[in-house]
PDB file of N, CA and C in Angstrom:
ATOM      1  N   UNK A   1     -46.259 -42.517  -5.150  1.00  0.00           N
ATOM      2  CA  UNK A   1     -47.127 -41.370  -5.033  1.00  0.00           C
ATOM      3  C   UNK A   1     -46.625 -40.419  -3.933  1.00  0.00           C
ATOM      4  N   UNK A   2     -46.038 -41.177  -3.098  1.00  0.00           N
ATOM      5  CA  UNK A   2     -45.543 -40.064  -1.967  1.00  0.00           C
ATOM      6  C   UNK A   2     -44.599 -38.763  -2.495  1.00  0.00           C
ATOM      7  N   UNK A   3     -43.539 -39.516  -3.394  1.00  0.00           N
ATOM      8  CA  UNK A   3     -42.520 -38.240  -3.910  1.00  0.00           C
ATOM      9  C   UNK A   3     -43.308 -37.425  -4.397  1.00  0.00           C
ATOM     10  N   UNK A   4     -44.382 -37.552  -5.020  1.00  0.00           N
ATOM     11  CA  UNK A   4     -44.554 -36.141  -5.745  1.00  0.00           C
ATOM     12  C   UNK A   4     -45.112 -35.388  -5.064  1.00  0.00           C
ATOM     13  N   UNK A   5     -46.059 -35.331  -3.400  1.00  0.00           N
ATOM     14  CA  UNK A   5     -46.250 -35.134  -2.124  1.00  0.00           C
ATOM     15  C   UNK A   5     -45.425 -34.633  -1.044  1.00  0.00           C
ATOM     16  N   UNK A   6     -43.993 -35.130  -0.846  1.00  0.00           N
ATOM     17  CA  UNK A   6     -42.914 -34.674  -0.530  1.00  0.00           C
ATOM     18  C   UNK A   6     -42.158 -33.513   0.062  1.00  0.00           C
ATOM     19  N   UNK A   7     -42.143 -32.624  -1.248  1.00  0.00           N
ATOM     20  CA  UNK A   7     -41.672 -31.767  -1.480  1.00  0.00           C
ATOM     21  C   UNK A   7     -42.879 -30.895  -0.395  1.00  0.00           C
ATOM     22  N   UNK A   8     -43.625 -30.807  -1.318  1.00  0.00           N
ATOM     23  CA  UNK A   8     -45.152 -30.040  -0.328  1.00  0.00           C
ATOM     24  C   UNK A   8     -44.800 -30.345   1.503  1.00  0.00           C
ATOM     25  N   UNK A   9     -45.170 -31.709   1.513  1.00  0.00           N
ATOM     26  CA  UNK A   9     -45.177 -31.753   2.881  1.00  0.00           C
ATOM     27  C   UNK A   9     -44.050 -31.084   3.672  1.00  0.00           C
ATOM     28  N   UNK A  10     -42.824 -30.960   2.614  1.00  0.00           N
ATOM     29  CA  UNK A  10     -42.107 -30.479   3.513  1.00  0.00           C
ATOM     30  C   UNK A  10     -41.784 -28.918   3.480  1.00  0.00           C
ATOM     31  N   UNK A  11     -42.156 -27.973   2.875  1.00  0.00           N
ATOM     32  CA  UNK A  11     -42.288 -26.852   2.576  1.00  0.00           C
ATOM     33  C   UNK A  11     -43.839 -26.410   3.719  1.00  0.00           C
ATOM     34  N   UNK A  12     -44.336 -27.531   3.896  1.00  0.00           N
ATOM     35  CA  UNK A  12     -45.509 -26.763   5.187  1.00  0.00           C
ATOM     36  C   UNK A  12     -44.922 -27.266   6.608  1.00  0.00           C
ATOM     37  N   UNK A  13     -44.198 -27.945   6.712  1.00  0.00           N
ATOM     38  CA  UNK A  13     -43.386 -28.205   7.788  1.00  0.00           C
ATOM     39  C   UNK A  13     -42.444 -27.195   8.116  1.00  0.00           C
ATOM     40  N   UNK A  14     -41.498 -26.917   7.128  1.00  0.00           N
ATOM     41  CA  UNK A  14     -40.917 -25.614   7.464  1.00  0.00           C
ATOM     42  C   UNK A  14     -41.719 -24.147   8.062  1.00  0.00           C
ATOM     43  N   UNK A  15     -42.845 -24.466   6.684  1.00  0.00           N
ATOM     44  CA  UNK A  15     -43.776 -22.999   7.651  1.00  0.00           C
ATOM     45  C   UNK A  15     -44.328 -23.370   8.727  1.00  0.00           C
ATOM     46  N   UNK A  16     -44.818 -24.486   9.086  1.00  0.00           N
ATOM     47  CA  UNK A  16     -45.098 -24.862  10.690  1.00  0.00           C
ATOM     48  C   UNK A  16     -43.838 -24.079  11.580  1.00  0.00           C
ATOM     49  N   UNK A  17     -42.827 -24.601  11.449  1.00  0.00           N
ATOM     50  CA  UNK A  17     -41.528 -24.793  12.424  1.00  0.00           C
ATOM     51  C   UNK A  17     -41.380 -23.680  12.497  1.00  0.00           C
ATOM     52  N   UNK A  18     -41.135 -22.633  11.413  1.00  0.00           N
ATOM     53  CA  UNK A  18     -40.737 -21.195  11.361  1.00  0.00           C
ATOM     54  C   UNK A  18     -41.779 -20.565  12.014  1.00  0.00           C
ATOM     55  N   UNK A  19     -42.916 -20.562  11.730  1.00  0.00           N
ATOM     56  CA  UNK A  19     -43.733 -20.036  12.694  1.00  0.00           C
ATOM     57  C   UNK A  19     -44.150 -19.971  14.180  1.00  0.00           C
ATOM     58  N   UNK A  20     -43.884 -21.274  14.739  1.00  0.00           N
ATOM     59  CA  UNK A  20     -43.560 -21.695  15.559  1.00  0.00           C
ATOM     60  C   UNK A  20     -42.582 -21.158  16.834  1.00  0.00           C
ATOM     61  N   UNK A  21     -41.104 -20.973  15.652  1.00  0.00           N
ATOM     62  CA  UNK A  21     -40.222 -20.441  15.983  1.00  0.00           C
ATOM     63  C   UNK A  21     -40.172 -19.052  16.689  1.00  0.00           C
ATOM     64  N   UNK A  22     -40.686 -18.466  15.364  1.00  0.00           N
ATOM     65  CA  UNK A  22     -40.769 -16.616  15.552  1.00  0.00           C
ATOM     66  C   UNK A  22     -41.606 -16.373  17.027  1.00  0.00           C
ATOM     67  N   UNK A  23     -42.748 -17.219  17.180  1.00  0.00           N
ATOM     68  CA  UNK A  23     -43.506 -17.331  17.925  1.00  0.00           C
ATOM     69  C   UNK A  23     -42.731 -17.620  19.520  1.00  0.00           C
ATOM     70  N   UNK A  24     -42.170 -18.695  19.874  1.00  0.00           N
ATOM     71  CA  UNK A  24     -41.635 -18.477  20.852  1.00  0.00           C
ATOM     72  C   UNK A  24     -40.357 -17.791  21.027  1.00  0.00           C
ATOM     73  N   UNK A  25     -39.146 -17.854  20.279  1.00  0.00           N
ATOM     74  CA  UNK A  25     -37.959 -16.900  19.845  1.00  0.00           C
ATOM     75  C   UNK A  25     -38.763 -15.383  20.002  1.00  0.00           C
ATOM     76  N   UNK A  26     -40.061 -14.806  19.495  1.00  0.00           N
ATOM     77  CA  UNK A  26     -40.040 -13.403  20.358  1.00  0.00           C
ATOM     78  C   UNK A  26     -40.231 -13.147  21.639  1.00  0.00           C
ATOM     79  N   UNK A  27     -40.997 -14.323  22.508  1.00  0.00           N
ATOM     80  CA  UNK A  27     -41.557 -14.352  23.602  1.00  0.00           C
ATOM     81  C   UNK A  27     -40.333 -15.084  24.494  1.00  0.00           C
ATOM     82  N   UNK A  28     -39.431 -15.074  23.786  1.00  0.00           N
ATOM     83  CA  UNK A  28     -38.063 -15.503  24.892  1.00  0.00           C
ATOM     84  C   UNK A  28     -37.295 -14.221  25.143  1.00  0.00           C
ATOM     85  N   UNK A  29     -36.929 -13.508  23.497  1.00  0.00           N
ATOM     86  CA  UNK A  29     -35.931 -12.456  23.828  1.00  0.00           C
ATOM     87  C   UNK A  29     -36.795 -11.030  23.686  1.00  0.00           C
ATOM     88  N   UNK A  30     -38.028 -11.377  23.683  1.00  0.00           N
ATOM     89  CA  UNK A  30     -38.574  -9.616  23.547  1.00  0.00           C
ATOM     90  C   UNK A  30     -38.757  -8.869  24.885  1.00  0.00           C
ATOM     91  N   UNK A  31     -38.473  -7.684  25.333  1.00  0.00           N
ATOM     92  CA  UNK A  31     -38.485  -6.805  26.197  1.00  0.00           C
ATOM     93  C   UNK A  31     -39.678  -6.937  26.837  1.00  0.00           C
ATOM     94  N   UNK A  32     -40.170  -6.677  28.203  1.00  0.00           N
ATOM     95  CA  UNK A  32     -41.436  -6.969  28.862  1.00  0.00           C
ATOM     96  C   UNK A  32     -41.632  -5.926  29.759  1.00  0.00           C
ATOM     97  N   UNK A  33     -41.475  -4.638  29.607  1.00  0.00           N
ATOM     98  CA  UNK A  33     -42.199  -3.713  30.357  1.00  0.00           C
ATOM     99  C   UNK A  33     -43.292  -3.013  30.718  1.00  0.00           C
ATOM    100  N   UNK A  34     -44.218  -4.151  31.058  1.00  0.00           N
ATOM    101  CA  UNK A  34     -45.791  -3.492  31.455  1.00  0.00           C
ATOM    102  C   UNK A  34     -45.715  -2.439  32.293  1.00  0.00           C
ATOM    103  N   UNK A  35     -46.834  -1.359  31.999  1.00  0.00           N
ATOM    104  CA  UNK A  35     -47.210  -0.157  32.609  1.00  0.00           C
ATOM    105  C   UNK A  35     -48.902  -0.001  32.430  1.00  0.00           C
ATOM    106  N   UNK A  36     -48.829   1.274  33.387  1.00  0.00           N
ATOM    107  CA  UNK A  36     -50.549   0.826  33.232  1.00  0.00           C
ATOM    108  C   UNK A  36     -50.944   1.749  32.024  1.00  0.00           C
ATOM    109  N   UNK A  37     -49.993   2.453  31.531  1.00  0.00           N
ATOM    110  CA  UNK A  37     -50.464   3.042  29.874  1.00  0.00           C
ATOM    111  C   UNK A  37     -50.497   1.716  28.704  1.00  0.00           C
ATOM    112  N   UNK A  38     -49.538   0.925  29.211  1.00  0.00           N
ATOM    113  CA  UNK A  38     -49.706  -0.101  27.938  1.00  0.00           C
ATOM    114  C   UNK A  38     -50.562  -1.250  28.508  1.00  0.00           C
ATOM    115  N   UNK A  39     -51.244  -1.277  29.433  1.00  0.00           N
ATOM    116  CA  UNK A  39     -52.225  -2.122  29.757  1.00  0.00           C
ATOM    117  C   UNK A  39     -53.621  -1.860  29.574  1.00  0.00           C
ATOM    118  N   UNK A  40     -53.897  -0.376  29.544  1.00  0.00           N
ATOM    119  CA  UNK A  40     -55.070  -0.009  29.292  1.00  0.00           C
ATOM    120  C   UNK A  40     -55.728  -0.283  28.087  1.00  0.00           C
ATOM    121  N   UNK A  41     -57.025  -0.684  27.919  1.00  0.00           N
ATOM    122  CA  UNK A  41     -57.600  -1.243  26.485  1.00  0.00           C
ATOM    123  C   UNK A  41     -57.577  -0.027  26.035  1.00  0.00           C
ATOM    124  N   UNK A  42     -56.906  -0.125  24.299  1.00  0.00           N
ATOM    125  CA  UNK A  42     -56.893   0.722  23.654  1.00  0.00           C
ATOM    126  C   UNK A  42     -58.364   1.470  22.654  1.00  0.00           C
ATOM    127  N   UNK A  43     -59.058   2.592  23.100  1.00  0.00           N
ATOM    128  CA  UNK A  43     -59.982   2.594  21.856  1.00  0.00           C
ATOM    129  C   UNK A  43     -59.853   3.690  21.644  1.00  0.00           C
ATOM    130  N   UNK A  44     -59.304   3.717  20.313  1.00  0.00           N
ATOM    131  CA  UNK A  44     -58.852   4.441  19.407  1.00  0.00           C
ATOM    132  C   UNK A  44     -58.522   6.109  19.579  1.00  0.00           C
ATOM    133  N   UNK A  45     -57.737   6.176  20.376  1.00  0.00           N
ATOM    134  CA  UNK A  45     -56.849   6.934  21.473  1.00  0.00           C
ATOM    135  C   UNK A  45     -57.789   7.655  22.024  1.00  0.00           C
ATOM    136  N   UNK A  46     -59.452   7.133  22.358  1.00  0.00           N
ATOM    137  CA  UNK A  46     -59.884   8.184  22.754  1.00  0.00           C
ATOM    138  C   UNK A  46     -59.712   7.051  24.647  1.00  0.00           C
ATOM    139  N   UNK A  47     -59.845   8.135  25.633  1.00  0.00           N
ATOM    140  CA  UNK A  47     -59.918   7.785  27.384  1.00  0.00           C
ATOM    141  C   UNK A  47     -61.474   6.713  27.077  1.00  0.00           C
ATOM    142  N   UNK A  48     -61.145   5.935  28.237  1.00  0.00           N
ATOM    143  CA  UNK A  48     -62.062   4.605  28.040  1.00  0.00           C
ATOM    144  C   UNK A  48     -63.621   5.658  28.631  1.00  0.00           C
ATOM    145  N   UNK A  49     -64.724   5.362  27.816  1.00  0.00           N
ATOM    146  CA  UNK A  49     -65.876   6.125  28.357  1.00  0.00           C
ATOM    147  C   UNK A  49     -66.869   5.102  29.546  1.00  0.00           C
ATOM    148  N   UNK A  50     -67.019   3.883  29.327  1.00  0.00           N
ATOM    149  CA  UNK A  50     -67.929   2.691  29.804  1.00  0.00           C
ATOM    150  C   UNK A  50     -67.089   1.938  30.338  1.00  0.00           C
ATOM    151  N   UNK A  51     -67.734   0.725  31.174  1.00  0.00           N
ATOM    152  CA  UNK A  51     -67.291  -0.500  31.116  1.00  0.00           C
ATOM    153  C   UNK A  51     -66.840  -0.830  30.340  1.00  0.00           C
ATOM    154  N   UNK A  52     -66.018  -2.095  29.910  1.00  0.00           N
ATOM    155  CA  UNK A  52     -65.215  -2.960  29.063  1.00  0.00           C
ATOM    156  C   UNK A  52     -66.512  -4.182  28.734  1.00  0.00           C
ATOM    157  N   UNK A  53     -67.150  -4.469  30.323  1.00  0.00           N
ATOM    158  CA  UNK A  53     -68.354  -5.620  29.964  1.00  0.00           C
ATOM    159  C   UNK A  53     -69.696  -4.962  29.529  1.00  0.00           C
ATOM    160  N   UNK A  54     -69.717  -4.312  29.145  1.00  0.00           N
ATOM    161  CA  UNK A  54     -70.958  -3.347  28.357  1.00  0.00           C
ATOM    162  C   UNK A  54     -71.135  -4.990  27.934  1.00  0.00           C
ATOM    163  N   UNK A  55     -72.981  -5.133  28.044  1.00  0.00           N
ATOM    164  CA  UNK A  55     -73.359  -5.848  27.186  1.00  0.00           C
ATOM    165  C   UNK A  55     -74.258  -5.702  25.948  1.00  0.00           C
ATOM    166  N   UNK A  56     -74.763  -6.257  24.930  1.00  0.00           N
ATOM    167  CA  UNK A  56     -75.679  -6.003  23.845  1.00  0.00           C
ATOM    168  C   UNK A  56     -76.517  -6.405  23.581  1.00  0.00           C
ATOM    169  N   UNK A  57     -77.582  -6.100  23.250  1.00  0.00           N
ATOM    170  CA  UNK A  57     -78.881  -6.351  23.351  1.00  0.00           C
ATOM    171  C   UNK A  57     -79.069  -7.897  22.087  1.00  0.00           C
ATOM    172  N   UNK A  58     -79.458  -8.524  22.153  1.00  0.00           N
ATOM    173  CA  UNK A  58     -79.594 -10.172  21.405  1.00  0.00           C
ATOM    174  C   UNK A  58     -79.949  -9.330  19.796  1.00  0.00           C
ATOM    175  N   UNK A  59     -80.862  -8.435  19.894  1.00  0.00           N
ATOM    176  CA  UNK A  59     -81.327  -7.992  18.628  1.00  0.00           C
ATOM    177  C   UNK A  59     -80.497  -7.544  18.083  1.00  0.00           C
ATOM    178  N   UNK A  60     -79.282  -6.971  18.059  1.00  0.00           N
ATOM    179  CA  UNK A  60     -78.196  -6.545  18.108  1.00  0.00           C
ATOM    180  C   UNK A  60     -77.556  -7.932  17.041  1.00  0.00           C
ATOM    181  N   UNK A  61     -77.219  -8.588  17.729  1.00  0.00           N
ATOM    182  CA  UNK A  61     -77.037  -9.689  17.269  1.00  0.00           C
ATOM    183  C   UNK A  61     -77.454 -10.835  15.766  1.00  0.00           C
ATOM    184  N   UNK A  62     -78.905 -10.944  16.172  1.00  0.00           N
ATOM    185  CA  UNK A  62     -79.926 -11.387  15.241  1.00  0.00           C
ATOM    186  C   UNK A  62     -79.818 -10.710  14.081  1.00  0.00           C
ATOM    187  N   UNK A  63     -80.056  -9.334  14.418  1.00  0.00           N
ATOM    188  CA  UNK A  63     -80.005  -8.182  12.940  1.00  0.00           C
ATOM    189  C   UNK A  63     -78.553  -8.433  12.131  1.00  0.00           C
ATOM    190  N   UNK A  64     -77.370  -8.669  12.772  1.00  0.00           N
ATOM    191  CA  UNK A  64     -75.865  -8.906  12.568  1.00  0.00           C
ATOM    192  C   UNK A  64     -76.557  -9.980  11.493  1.00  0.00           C
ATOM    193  N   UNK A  65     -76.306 -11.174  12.080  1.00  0.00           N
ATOM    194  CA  UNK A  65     -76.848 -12.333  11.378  1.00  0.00           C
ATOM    195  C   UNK A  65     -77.443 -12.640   9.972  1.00  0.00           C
ATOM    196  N   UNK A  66     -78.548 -11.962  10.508  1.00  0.00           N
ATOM    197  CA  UNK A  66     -79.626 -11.794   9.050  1.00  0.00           C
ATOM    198  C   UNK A  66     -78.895 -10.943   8.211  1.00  0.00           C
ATOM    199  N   UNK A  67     -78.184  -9.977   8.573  1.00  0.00           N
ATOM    200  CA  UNK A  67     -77.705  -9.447   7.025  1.00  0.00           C
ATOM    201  C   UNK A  67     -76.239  -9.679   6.690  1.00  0.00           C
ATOM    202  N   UNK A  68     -75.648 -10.723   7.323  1.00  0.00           N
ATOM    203  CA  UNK A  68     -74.761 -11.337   7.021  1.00  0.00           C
ATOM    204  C   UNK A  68     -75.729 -12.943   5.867  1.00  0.00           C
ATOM    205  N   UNK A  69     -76.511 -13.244   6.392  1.00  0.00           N
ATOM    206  CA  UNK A  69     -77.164 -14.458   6.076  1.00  0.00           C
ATOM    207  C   UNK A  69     -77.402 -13.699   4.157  1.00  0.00           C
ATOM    208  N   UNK A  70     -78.565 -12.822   4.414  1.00  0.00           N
ATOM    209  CA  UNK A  70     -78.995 -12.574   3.551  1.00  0.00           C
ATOM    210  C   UNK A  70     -78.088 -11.348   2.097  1.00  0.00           C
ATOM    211  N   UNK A  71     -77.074 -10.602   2.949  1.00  0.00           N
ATOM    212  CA  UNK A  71     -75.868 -10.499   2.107  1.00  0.00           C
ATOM    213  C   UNK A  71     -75.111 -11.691   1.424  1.00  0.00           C
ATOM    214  N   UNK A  72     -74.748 -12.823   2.062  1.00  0.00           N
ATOM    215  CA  UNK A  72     -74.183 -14.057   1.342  1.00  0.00           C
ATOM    216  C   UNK A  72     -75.244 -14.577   0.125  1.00  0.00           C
ATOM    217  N   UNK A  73     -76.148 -14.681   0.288  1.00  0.00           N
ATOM    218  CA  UNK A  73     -77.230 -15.035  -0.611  1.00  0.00           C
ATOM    219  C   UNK A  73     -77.408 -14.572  -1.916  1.00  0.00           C
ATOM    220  N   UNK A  74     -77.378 -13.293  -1.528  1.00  0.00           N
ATOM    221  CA  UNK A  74     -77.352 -11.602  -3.046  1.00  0.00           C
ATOM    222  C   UNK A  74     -75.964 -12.050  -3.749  1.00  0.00           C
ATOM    223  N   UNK A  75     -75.270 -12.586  -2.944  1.00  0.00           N
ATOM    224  CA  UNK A  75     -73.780 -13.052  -3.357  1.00  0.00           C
ATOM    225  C   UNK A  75     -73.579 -13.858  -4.416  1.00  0.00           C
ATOM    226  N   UNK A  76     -74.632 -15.308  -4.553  1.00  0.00           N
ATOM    227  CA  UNK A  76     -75.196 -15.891  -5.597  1.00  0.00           C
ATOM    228  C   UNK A  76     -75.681 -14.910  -6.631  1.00  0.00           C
ATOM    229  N   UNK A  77     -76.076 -14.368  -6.823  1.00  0.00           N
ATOM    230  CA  UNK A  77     -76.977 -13.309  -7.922  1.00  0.00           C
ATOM    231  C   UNK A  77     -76.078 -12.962  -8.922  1.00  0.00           C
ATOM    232  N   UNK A  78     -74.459 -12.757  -8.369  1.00  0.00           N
ATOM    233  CA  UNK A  78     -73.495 -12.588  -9.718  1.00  0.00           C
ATOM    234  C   UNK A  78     -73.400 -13.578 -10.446  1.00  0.00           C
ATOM    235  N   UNK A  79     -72.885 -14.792 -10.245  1.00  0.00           N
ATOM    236  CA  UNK A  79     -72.514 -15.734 -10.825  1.00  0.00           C
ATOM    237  C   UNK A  79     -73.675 -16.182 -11.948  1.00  0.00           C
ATOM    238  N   UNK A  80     -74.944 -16.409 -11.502  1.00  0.00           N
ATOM    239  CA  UNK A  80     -76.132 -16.066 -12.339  1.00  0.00           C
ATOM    240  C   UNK A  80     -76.053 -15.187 -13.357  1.00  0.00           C
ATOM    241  N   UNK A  81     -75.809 -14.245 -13.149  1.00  0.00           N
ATOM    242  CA  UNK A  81     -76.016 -12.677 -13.873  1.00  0.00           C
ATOM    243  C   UNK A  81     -75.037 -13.135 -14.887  1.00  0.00           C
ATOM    244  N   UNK A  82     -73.881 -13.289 -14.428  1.00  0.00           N
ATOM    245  CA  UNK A  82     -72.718 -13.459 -15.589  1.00  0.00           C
ATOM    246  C   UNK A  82     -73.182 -15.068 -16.786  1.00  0.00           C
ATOM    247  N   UNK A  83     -73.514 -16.026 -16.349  1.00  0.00           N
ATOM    248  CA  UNK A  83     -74.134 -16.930 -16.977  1.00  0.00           C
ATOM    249  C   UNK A  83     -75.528 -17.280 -17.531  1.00  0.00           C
ATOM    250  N   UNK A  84     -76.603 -15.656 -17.596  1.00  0.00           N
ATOM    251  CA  UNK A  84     -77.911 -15.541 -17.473  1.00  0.00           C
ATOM    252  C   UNK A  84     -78.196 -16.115 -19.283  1.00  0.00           C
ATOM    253  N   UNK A  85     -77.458 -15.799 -20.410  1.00  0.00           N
ATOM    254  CA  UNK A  85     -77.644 -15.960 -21.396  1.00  0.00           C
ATOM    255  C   UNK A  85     -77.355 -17.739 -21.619  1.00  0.00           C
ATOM    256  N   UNK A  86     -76.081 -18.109 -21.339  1.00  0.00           N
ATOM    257  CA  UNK A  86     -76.037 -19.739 -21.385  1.00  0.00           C
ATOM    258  C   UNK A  86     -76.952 -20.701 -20.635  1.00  0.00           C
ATOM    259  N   UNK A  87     -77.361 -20.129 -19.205  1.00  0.00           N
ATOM    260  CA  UNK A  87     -78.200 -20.779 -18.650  1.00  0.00           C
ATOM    261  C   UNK A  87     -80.065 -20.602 -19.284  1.00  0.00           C
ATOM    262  N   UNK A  88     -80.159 -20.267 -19.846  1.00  0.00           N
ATOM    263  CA  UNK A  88     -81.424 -20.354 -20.588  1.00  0.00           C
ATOM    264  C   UNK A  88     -82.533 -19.834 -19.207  1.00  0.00           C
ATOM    265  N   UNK A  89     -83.161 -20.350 -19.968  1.00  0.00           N
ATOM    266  CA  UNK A  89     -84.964 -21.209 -19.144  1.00  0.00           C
ATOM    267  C   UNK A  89     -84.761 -21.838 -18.035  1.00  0.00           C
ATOM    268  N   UNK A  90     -83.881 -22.098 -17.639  1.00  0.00           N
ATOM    269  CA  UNK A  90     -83.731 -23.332 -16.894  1.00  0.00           C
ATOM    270  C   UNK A  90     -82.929 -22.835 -16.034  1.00  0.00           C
ATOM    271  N   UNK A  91     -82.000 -21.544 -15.935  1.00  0.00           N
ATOM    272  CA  UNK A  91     -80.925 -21.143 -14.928  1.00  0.00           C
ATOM    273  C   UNK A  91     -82.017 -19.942 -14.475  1.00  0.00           C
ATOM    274  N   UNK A  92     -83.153 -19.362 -15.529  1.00  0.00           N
ATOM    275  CA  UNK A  92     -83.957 -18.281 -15.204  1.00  0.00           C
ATOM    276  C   UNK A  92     -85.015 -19.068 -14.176  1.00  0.00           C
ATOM    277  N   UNK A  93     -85.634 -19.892 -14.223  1.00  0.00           N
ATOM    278  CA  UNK A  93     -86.448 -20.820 -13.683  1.00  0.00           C
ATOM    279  C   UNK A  93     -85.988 -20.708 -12.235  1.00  0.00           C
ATOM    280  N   UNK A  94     -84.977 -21.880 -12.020  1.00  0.00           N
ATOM    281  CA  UNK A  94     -84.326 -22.148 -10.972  1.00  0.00           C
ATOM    282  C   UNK A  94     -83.525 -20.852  -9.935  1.00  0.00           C
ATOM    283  N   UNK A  95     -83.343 -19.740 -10.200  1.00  0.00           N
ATOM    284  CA  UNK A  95     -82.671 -18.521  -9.499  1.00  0.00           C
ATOM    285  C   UNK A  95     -84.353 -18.050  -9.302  1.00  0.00           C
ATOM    286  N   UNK A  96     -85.394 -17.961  -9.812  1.00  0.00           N
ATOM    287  CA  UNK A  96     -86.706 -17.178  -8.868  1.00  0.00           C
ATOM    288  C   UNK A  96     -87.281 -18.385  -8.597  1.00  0.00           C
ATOM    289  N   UNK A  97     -86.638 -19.931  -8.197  1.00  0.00           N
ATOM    290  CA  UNK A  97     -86.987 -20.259  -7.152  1.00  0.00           C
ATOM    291  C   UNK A  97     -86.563 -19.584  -5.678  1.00  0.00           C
ATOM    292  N   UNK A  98     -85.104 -19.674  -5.956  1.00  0.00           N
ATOM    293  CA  UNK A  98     -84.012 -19.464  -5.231  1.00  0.00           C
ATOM    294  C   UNK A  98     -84.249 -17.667  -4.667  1.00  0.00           C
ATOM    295  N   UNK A  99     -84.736 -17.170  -5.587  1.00  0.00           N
ATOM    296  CA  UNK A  99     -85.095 -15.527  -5.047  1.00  0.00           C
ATOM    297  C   UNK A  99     -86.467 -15.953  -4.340  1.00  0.00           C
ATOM    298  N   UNK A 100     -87.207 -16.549  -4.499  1.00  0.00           N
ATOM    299  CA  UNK A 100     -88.795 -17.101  -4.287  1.00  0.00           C
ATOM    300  C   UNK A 100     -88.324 -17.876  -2.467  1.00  0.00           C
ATOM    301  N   UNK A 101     -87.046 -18.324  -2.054  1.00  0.00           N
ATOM    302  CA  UNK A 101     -87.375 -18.839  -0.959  1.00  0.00           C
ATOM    303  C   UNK A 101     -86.596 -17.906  -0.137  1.00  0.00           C
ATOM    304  N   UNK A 102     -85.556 -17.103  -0.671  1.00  0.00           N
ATOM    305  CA  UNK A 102     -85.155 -16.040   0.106  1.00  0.00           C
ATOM    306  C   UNK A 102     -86.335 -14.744   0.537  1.00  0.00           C
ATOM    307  N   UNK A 103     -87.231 -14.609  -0.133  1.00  0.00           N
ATOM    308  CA  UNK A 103     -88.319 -13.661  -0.307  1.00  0.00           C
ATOM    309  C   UNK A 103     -89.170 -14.293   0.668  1.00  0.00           C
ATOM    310  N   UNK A 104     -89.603 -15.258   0.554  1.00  0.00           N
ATOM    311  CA  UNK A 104     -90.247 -16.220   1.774  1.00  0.00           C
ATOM    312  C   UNK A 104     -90.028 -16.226   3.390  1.00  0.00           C
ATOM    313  N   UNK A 105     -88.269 -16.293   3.102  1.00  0.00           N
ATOM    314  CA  UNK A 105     -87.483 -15.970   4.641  1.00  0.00           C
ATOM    315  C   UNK A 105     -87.433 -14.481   4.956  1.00  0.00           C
ATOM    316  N   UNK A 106     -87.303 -13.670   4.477  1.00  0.00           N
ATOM    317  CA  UNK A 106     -87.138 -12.339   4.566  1.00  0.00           C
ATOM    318  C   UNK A 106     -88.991 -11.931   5.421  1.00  0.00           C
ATOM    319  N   UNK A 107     -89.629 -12.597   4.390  1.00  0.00           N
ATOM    320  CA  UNK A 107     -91.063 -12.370   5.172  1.00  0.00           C
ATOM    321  C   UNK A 107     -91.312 -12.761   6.110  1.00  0.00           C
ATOM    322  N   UNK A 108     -90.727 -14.244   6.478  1.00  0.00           N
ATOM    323  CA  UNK A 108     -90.343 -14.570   7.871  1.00  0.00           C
ATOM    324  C   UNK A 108     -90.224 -13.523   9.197  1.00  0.00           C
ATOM    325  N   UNK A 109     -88.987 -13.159   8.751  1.00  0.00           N
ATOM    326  CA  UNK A 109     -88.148 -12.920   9.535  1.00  0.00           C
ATOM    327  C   UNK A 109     -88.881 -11.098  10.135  1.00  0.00           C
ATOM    328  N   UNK A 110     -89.648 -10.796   8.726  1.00  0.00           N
ATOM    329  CA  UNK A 110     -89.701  -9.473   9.258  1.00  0.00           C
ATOM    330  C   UNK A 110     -91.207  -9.817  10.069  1.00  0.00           C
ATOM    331  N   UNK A 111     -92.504 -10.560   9.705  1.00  0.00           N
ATOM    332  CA  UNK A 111     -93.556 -10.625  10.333  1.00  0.00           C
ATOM    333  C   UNK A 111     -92.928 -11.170  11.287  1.00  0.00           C
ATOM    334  N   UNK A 112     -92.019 -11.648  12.479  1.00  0.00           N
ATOM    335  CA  UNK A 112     -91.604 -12.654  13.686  1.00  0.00           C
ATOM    336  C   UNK A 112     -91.097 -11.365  14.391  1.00  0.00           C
ATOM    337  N   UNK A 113     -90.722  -9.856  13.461  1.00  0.00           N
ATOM    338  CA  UNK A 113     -90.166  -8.631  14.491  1.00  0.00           C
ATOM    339  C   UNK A 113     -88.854  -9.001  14.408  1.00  0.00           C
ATOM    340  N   UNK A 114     -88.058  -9.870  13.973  1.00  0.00           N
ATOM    341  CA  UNK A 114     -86.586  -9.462  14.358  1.00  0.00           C
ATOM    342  C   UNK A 114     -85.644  -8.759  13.478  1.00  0.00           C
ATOM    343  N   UNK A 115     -86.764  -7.326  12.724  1.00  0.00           N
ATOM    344  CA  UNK A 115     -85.557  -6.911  11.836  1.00  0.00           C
ATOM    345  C   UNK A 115     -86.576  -5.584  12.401  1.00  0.00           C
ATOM    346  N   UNK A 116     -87.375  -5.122  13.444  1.00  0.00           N
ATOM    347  CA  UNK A 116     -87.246  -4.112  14.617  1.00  0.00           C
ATOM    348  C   UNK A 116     -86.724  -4.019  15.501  1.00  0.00           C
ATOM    349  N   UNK A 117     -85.889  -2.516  15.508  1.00  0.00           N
ATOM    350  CA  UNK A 117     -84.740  -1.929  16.240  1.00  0.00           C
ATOM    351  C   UNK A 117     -85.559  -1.301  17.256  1.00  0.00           C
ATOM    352  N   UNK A 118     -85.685  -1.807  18.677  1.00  0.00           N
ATOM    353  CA  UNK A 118     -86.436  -1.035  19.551  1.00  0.00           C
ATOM    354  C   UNK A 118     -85.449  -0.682  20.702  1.00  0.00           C
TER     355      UNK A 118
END
């Protein structure tokens, strides 16, 4: 069983090694002339306006979350959609559970305030 394994293992070994390689081989022979133009954080060629440690408010955050959470979810809804005729009764059933507990969390989330931007 190993030979037919082999080959593989050794084709990701090479990309290990080569990568590896490039990796220190640039950081041996590449040029190193820091200045304080190429040290400065770059944003997007405009002059830095704030701090760098600007911090963000948690809600900020939370809101990120939830519509990352609840975008992945809607994400399910194709695969459904495309199989809505083979899955009968039974794929219709089971998806407005599945809309039924996302609808649940969403109510959650908005009576608890964390989808107000204050």
């Amino acid at each position: 069983m190993l030979e037919n394994y082999l080959p593989i293992l050794i084709l990701i070994g090479i990309a290990f090694a080569f990568a590896l390689g490039s990796v220190i081989f640039s950081g041996l022979i590449g040029v190193k002339k820091p200045s304080e133009v190429k040290l400065a954080p770059y944003e997007c060629g405009m002059p830095l306006l704030s701090s760098v440690q600007e911090r963000f408010s948690v809600k900020f955050y939370i809101i990120a979350m939830l519509f990352i959470l609840f975008d992945i979810e809607c994400v399910f809804l194709y695969p459904w959609a495309v199989m809505f005729k083979r899955l009968g009764i039974f794929g219709f059933v089971e998806m407005g559970v599945f809309i039924l507990i996302l609808l649940v969390g969403f109510i959650y989330v908005w009576k608890k305030g964390a989808l107000e931007w204050e």
